[in-house]
N, C-alpha and C. Protein backbone atom coordinates (compact mmCIF):
# COMPACT_ATOMS: atom_id res chain seq x y z
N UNK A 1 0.84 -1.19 0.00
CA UNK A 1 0.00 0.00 0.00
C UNK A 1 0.88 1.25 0.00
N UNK A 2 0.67 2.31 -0.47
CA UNK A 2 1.33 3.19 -1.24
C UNK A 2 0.79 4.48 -0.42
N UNK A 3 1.18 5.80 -0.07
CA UNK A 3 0.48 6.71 0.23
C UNK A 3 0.82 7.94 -0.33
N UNK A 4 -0.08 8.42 -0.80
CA UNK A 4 0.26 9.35 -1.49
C UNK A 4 0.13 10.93 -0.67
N UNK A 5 0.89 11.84 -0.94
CA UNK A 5 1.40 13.26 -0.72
C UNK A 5 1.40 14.36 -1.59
N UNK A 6 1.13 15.62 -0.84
CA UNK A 6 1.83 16.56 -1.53
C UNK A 6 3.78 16.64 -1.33
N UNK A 7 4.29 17.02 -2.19
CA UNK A 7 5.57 17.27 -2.13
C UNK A 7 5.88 18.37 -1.47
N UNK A 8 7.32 18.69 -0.32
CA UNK A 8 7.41 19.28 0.44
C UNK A 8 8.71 19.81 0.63
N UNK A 9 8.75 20.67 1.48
CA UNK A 9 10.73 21.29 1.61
C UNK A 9 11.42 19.88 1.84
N UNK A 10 10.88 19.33 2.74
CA UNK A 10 11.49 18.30 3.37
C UNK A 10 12.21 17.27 2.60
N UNK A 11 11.24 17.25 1.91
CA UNK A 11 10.97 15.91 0.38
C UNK A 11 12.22 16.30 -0.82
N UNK A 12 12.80 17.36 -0.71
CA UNK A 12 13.44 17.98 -1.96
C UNK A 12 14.38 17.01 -2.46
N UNK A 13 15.30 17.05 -1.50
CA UNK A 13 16.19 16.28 -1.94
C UNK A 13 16.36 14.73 -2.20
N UNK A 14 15.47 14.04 -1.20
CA UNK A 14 15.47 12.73 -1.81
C UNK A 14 14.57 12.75 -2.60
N UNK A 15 13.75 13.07 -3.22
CA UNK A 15 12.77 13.18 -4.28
C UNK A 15 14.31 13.81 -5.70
N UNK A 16 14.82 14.44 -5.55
CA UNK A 16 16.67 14.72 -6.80
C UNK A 16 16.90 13.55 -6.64
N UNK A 17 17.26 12.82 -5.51
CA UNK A 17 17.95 11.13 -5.52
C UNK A 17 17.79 10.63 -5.82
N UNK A 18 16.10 10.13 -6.26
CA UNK A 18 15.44 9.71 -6.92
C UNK A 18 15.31 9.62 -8.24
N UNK A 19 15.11 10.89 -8.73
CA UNK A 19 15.33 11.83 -10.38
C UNK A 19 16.62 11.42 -10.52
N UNK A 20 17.78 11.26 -9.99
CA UNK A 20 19.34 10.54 -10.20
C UNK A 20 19.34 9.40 -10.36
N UNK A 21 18.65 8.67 -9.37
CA UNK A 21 18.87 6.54 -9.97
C UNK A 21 18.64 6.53 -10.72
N UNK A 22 17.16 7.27 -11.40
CA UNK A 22 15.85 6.49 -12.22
C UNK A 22 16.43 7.11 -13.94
N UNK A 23 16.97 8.45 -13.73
CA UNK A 23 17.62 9.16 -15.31
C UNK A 23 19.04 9.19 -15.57
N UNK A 24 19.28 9.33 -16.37
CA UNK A 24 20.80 9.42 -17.50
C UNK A 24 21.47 10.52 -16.32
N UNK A 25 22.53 10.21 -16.16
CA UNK A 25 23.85 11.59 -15.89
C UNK A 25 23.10 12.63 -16.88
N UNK A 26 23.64 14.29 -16.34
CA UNK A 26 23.21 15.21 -17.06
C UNK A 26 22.01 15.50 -17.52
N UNK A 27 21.29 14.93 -16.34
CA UNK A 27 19.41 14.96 -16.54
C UNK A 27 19.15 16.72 -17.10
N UNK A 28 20.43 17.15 -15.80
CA UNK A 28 19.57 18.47 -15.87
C UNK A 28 20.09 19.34 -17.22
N UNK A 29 20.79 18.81 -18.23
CA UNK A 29 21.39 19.77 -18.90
C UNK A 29 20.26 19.66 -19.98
N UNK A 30 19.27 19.32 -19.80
CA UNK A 30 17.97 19.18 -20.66
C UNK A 30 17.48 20.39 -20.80
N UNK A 31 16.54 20.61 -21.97
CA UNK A 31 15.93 22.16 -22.93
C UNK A 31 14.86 21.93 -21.49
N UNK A 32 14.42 21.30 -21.10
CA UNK A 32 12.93 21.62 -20.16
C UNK A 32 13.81 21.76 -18.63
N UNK A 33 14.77 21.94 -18.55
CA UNK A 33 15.05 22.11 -17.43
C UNK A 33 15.55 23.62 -17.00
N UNK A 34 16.07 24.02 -18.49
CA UNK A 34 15.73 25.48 -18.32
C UNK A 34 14.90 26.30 -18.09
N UNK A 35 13.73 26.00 -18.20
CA UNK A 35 12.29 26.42 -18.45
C UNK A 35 12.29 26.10 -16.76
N UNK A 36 12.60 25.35 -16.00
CA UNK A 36 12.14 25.05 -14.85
C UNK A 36 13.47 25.98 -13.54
N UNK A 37 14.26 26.43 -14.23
CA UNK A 37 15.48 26.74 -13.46
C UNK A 37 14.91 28.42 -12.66
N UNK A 38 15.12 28.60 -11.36
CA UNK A 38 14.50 29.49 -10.75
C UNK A 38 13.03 29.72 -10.46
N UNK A 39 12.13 28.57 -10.96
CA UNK A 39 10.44 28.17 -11.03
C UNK A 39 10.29 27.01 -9.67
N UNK A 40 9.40 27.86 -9.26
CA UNK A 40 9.18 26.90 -7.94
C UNK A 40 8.29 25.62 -8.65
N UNK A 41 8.23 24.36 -8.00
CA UNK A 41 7.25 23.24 -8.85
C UNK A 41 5.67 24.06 -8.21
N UNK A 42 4.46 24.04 -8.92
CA UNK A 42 3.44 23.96 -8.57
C UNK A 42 3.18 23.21 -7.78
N UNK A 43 2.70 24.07 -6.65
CA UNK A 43 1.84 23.57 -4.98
C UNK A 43 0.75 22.69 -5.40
N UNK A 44 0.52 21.42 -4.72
CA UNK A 44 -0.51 20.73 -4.80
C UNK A 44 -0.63 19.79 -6.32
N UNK A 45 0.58 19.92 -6.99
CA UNK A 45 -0.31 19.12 -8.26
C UNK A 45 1.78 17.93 -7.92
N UNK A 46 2.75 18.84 -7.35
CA UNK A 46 4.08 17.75 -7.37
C UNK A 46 3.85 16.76 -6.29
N UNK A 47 4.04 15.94 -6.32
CA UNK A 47 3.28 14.52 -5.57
C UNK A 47 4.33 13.23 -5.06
N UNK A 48 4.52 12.99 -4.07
CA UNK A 48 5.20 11.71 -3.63
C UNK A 48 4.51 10.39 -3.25
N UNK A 49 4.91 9.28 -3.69
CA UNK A 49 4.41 8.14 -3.18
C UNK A 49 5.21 7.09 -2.38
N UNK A 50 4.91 6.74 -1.08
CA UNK A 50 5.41 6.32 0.22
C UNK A 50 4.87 5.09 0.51
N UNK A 51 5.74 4.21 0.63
CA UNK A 51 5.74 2.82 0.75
C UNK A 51 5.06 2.26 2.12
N UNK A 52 4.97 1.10 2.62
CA UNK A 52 4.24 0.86 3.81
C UNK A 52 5.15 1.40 4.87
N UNK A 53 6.57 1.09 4.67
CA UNK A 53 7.70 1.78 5.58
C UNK A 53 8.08 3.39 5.14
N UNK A 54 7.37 3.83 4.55
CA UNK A 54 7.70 5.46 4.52
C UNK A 54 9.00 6.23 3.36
N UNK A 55 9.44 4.90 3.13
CA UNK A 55 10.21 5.03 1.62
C UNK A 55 9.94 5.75 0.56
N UNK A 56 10.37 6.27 -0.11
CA UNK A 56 9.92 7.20 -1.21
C UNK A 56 9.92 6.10 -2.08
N UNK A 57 8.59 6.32 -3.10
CA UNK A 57 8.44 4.89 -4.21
C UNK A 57 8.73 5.97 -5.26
N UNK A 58 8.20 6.71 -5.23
CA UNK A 58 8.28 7.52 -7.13
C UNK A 58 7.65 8.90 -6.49
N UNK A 59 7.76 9.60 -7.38
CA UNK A 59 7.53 11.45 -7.44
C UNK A 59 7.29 12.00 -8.94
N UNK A 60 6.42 13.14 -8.77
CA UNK A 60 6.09 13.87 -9.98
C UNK A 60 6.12 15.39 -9.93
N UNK A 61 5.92 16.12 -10.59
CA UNK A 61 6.38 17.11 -10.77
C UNK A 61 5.76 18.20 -11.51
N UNK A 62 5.13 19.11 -11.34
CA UNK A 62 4.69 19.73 -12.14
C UNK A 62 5.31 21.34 -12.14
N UNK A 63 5.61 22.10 -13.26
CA UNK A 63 5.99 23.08 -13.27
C UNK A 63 4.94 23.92 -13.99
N UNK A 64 4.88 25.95 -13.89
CA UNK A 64 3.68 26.42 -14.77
C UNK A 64 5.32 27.16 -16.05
N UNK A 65 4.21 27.04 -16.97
CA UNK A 65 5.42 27.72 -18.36
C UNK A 65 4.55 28.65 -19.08
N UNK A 66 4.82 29.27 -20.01
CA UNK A 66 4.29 30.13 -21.18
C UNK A 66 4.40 29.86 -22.03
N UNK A 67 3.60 30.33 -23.10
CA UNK A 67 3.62 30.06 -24.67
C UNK A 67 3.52 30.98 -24.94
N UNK A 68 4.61 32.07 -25.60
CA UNK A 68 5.00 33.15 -26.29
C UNK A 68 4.87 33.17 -28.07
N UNK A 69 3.96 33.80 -28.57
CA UNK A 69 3.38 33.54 -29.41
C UNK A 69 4.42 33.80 -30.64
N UNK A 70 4.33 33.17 -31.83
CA UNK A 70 6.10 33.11 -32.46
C UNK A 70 5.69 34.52 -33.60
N UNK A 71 4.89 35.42 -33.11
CA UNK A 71 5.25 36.38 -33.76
C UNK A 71 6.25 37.77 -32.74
N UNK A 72 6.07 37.34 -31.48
CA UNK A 72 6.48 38.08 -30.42
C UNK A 72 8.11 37.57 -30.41
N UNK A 73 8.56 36.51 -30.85
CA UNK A 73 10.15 36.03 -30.66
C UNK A 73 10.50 36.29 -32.00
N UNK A 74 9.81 36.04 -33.33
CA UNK A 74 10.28 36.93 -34.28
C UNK A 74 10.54 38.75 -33.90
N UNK A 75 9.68 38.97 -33.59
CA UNK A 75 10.02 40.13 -32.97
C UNK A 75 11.10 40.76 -32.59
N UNK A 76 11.10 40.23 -30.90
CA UNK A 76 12.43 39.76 -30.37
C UNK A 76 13.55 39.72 -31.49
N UNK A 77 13.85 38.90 -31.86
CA UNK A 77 15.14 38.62 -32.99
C UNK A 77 15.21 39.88 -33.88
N UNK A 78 14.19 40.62 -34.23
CA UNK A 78 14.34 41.20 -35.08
C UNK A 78 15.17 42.47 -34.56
N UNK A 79 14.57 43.11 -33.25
CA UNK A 79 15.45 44.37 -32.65
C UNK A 79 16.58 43.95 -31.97
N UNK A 80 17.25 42.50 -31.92
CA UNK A 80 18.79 42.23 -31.84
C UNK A 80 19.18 41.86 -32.77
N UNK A 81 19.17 42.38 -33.98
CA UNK A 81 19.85 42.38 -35.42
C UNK A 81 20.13 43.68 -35.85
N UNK A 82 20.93 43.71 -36.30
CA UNK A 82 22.10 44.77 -36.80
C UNK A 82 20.53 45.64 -38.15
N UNK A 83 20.90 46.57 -38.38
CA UNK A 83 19.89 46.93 -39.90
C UNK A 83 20.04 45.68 -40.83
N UNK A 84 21.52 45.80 -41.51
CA UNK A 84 21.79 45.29 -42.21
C UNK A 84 20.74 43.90 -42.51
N UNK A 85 20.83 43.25 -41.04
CA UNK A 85 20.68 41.73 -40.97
C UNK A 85 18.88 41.80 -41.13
N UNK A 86 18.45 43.03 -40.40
CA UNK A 86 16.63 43.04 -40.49
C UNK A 86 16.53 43.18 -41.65
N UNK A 87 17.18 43.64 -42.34
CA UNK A 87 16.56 44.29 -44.09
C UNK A 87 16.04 43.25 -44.58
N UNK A 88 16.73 41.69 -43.82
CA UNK A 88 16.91 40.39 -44.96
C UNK A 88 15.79 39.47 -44.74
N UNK A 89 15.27 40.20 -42.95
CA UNK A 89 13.70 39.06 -42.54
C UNK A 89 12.85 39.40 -43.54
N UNK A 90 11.58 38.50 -43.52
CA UNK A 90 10.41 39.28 -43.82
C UNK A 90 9.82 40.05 -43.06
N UNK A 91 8.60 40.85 -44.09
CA UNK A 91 8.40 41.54 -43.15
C UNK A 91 7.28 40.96 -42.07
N UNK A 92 6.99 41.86 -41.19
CA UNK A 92 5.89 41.46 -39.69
C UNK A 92 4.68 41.77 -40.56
N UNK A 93 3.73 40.77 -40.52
CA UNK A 93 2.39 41.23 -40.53
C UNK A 93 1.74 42.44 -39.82
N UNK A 94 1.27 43.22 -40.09
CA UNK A 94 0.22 44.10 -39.68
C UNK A 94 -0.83 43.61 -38.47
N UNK A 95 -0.58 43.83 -37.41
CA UNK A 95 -1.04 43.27 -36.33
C UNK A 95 -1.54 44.68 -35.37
N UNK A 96 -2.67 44.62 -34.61
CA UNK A 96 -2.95 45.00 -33.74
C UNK A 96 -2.13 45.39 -32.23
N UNK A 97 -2.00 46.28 -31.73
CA UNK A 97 -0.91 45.97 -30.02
C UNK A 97 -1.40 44.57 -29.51
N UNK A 98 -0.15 43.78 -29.18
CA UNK A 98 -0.03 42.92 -28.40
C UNK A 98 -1.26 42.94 -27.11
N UNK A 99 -2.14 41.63 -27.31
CA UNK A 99 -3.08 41.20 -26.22
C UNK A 99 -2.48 40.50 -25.04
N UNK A 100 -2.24 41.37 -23.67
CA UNK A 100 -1.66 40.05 -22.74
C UNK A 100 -1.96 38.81 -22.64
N UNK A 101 -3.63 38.44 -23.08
CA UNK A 101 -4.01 37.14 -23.37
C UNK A 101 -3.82 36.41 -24.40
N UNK A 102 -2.38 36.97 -24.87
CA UNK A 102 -1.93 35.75 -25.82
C UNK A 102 -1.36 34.82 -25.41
N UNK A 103 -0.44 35.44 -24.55
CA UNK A 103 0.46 34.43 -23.59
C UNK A 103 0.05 32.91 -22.97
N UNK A 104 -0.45 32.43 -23.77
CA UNK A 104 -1.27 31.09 -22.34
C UNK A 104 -0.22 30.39 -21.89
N UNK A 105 -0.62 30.25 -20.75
CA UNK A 105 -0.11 29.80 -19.50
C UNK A 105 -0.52 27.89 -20.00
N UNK A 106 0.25 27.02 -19.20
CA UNK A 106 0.25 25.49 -19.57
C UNK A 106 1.24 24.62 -18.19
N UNK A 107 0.74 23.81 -18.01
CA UNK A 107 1.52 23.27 -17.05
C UNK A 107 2.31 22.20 -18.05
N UNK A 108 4.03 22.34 -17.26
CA UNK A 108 5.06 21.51 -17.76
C UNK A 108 4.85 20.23 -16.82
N UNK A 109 4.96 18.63 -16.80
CA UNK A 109 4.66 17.53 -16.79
C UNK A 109 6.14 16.84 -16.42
N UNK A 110 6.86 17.02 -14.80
CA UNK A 110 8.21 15.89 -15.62
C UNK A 110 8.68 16.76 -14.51
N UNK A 111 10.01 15.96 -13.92
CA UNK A 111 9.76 14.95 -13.94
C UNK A 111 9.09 13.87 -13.30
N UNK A 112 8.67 12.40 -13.77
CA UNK A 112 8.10 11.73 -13.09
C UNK A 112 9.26 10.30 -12.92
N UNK A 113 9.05 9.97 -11.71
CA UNK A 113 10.01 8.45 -11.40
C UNK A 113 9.09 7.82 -10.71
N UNK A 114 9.49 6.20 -10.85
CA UNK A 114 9.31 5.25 -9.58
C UNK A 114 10.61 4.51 -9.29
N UNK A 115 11.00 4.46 -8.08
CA UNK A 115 12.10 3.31 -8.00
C UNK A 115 11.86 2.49 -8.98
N UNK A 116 13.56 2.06 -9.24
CA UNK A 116 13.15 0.40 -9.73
C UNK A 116 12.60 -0.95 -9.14
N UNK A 117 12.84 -0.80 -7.75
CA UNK A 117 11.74 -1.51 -6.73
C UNK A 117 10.74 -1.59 -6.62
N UNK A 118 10.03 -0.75 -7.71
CA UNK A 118 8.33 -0.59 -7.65
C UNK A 118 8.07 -0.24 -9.17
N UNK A 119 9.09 -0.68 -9.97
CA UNK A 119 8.89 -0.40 -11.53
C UNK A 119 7.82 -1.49 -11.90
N UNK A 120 6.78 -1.12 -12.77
CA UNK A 120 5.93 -2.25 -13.28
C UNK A 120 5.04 -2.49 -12.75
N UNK A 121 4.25 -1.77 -11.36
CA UNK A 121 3.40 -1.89 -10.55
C UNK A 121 2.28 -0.91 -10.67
N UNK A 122 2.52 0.36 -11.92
CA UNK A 122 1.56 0.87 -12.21
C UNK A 122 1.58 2.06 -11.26
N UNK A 123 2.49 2.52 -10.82
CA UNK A 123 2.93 3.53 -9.77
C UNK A 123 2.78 5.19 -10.40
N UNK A 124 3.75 4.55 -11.38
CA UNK A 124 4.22 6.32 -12.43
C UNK A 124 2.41 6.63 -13.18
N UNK A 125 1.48 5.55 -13.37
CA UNK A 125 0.24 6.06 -14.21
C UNK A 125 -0.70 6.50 -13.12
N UNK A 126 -0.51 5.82 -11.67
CA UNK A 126 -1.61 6.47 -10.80
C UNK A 126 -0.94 7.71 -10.56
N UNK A 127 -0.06 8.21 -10.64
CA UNK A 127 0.89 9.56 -10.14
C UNK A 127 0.30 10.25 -11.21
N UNK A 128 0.82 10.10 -13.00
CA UNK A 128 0.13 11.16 -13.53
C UNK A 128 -1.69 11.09 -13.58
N UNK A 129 -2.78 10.22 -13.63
CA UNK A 129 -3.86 10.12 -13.44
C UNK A 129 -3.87 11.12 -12.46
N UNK A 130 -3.74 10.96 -11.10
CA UNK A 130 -4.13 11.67 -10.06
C UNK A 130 -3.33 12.97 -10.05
N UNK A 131 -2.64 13.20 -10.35
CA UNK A 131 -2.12 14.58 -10.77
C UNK A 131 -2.79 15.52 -11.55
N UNK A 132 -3.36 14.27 -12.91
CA UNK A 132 -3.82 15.52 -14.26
C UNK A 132 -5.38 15.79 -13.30
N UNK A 133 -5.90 14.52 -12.71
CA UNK A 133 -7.33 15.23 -12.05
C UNK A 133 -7.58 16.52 -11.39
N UNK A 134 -6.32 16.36 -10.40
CA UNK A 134 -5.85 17.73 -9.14
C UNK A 134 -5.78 18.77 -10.15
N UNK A 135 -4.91 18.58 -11.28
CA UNK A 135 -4.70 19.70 -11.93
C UNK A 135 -5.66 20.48 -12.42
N UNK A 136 -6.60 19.57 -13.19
CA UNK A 136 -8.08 20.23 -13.70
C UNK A 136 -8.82 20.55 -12.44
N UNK A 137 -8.68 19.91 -11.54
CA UNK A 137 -9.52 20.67 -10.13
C UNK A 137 -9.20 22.20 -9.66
N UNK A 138 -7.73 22.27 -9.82
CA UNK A 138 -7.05 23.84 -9.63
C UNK A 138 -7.49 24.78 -10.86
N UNK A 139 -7.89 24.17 -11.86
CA UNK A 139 -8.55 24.98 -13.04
C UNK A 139 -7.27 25.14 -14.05
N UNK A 140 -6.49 24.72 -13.70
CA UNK A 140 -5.50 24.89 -15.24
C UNK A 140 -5.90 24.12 -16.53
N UNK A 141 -5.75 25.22 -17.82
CA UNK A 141 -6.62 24.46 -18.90
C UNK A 141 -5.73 23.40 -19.87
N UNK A 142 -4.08 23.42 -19.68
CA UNK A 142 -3.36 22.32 -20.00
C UNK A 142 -2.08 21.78 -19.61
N UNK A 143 -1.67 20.60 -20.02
CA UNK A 143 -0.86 20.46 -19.95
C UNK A 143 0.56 19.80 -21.30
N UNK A 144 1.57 19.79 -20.50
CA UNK A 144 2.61 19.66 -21.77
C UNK A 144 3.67 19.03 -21.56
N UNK A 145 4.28 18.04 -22.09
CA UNK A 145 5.47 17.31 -21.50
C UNK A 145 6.43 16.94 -22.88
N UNK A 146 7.64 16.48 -22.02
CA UNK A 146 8.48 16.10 -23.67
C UNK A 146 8.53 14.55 -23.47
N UNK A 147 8.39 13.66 -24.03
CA UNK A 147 8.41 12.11 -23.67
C UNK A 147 7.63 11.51 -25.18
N UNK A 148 7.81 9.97 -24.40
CA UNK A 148 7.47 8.91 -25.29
C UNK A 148 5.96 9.07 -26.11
N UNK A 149 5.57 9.28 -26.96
CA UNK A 149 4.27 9.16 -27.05
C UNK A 149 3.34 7.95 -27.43
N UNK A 150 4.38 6.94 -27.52
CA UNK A 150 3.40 5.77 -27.02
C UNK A 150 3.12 5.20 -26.15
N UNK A 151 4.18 6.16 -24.77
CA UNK A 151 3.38 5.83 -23.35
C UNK A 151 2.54 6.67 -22.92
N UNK A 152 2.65 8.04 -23.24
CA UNK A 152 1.52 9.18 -22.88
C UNK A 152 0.94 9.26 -23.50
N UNK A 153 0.65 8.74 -24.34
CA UNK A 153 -0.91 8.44 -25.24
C UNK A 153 -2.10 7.88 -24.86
N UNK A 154 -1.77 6.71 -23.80
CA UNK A 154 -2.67 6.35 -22.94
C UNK A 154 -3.35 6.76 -22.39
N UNK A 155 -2.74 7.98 -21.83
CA UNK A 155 -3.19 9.27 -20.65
C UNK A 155 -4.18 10.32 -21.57
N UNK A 156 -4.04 10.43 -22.71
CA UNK A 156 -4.52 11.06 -24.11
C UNK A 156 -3.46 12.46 -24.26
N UNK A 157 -2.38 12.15 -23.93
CA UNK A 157 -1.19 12.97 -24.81
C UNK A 157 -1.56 12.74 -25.63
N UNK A 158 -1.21 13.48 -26.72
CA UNK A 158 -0.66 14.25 -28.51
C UNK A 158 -0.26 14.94 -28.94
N UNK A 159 0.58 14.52 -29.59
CA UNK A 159 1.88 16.38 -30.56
C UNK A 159 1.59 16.77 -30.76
N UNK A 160 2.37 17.95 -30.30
CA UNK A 160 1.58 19.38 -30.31
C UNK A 160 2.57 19.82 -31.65
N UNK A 161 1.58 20.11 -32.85
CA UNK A 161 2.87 20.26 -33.84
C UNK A 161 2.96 21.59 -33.85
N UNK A 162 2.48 22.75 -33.14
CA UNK A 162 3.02 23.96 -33.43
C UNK A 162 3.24 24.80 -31.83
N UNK A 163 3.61 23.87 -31.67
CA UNK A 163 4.19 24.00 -29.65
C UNK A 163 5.81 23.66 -30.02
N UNK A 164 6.71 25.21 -29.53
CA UNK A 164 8.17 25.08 -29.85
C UNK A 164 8.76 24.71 -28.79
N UNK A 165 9.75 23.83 -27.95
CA UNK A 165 10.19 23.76 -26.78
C UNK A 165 11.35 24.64 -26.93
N UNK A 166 12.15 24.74 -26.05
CA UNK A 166 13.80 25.45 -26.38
C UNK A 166 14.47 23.88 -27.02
N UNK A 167 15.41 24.73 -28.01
CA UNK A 167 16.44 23.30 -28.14
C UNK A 167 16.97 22.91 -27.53
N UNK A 168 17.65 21.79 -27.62
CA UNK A 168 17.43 21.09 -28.36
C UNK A 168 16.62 20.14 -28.18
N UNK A 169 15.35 19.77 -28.31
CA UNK A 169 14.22 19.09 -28.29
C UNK A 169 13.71 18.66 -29.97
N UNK A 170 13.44 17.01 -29.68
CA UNK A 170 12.94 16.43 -31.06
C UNK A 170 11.10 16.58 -30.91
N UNK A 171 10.80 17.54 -31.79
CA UNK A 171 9.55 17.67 -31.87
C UNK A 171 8.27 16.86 -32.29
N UNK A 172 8.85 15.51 -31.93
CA UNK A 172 7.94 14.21 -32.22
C UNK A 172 7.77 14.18 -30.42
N UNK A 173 8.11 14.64 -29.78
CA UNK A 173 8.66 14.16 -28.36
C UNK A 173 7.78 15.27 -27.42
N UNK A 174 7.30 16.42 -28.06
CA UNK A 174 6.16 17.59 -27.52
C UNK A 174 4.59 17.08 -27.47
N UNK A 175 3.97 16.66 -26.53
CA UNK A 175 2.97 16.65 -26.28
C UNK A 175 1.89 17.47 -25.51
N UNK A 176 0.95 17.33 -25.93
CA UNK A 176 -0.42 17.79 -25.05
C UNK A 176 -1.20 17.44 -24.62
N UNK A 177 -1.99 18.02 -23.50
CA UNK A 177 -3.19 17.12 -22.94
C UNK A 177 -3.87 18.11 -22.37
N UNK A 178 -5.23 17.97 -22.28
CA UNK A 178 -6.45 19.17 -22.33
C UNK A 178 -7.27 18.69 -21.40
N UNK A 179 -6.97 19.67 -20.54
CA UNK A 179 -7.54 19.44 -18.92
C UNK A 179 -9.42 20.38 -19.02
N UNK A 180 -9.27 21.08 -20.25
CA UNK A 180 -10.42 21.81 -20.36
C UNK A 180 -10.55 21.68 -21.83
N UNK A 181 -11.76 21.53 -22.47
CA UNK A 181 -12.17 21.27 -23.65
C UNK A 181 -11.75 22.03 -24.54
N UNK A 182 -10.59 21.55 -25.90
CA UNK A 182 -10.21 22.72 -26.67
C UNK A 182 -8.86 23.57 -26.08
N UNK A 183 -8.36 23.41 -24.92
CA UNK A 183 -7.78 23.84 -24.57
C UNK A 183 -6.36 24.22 -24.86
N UNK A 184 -6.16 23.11 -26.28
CA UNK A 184 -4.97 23.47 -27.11
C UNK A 184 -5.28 23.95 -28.72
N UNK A 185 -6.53 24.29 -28.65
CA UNK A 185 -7.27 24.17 -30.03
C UNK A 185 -6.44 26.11 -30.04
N UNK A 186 -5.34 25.97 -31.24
CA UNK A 186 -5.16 27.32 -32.03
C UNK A 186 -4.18 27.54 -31.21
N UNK A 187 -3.62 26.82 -29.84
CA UNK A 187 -2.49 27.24 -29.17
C UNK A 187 -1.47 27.22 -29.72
N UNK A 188 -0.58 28.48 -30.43
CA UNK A 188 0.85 27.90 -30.91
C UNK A 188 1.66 28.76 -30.25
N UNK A 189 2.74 28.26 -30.20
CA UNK A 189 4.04 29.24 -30.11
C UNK A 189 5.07 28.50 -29.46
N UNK A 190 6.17 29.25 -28.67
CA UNK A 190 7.16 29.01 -28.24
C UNK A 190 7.41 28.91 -26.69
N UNK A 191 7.36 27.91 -26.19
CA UNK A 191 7.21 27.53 -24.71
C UNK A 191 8.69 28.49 -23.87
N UNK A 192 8.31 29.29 -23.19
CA UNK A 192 9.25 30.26 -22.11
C UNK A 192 8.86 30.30 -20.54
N UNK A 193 10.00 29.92 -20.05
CA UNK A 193 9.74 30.25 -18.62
C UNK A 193 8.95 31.02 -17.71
N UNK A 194 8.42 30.54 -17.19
CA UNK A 194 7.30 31.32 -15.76
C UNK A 194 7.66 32.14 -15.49
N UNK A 195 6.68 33.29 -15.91
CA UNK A 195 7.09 34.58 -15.31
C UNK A 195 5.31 35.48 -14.93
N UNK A 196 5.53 35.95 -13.52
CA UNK A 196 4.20 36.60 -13.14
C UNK A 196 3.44 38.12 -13.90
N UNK A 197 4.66 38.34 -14.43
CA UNK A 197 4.27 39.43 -15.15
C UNK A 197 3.66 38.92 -16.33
């Protein structure tokens, strides 16, 4: 029997020890870990599961990110280019001032572990199940992860084909999942770090 938690100060570090057995050396030099660097995990949705003796079995993780819409990072690029180099973009569409509600907000997914002591027991699917529920209970309208998609497909992940991660990320490997109906319907752009402003 298994008990499940919110994740806690306490929890930090053996919950990393964990994220260390279970992944490759250089977990963290990953494109989604930038996105997570100085981002506290979201309260109530990062989750531990505790063995009959109080052992940590597996942990999940949730972070909040942005989707910066890829006419705003064209943008961007364009006023750190020399004249010379702008002469050569195309040009910007004719657009209206920037709507702050372009930005949508999306929860990042990851990481998730179980010991290998409890691999195969169906641990890591009740963690994200009961996670994505909590999550839609807090009202967030999605979520987004980089992984297998013939294991998060189950869960009803699907590529997001016009969802950019930072590189280097293989864009067969970007998924979505819609905690609210439509909730990725017309979402595109370029996934950037949490910021309150």
């Amino acid at each position: 029997m298994f008990k499940l938690a919110e994740e806690t100060a306490a929890d930090w570090w053996e919950v990393e020890a964990l994220y260390d057995l279970c992944f490759a050396p250089g977990r963290e030099a990953l494109s989604s870990y930038r996105l997570r660097d100085g981002v506290d995990p979201v309260a109530g949705l990062s989750l531990v599961a505790r063995d009959g003796e109080g052992i940590l079995a597996a942990a999940i993780r949730y972070w909040p990110v942005r989707l910066e819409p890829l006419w705003v990072s064209r943008t961007a690029a364009r006023l750190a280019t020399s004249c010379e180099e702008a002469a050569e973009l195309p040009p910007e569409p004719t657009r209206e001032a920037p709507d702050p509600t372009t930005f949508k907000v999306a929860l990042l997914l990851g990481p998730v572990a179980v010991h290998p002591t409890h691999q195969g027991e169906g641990l890591g699917a009740y963690l994200i199940r009961e996670s994505l529920m909590r999550a839609h209970a807090l009202g967030w309208p999605r979520v987004m992860l980089v992984g297998d998609a013939p294991y998060y497909s189950r869960f009803g992940f699907e590529k997001l084909t016009d969802v950019e991660m930072p590189p280097p990320t293989n864009p067969d490997r970007v998924l979505g999942y819609e905690l609210t109906e439509g909730a990725w319907d017309g979402v595109t752009g370029r996934v950037v770090r949490w910021s309150a402003s």
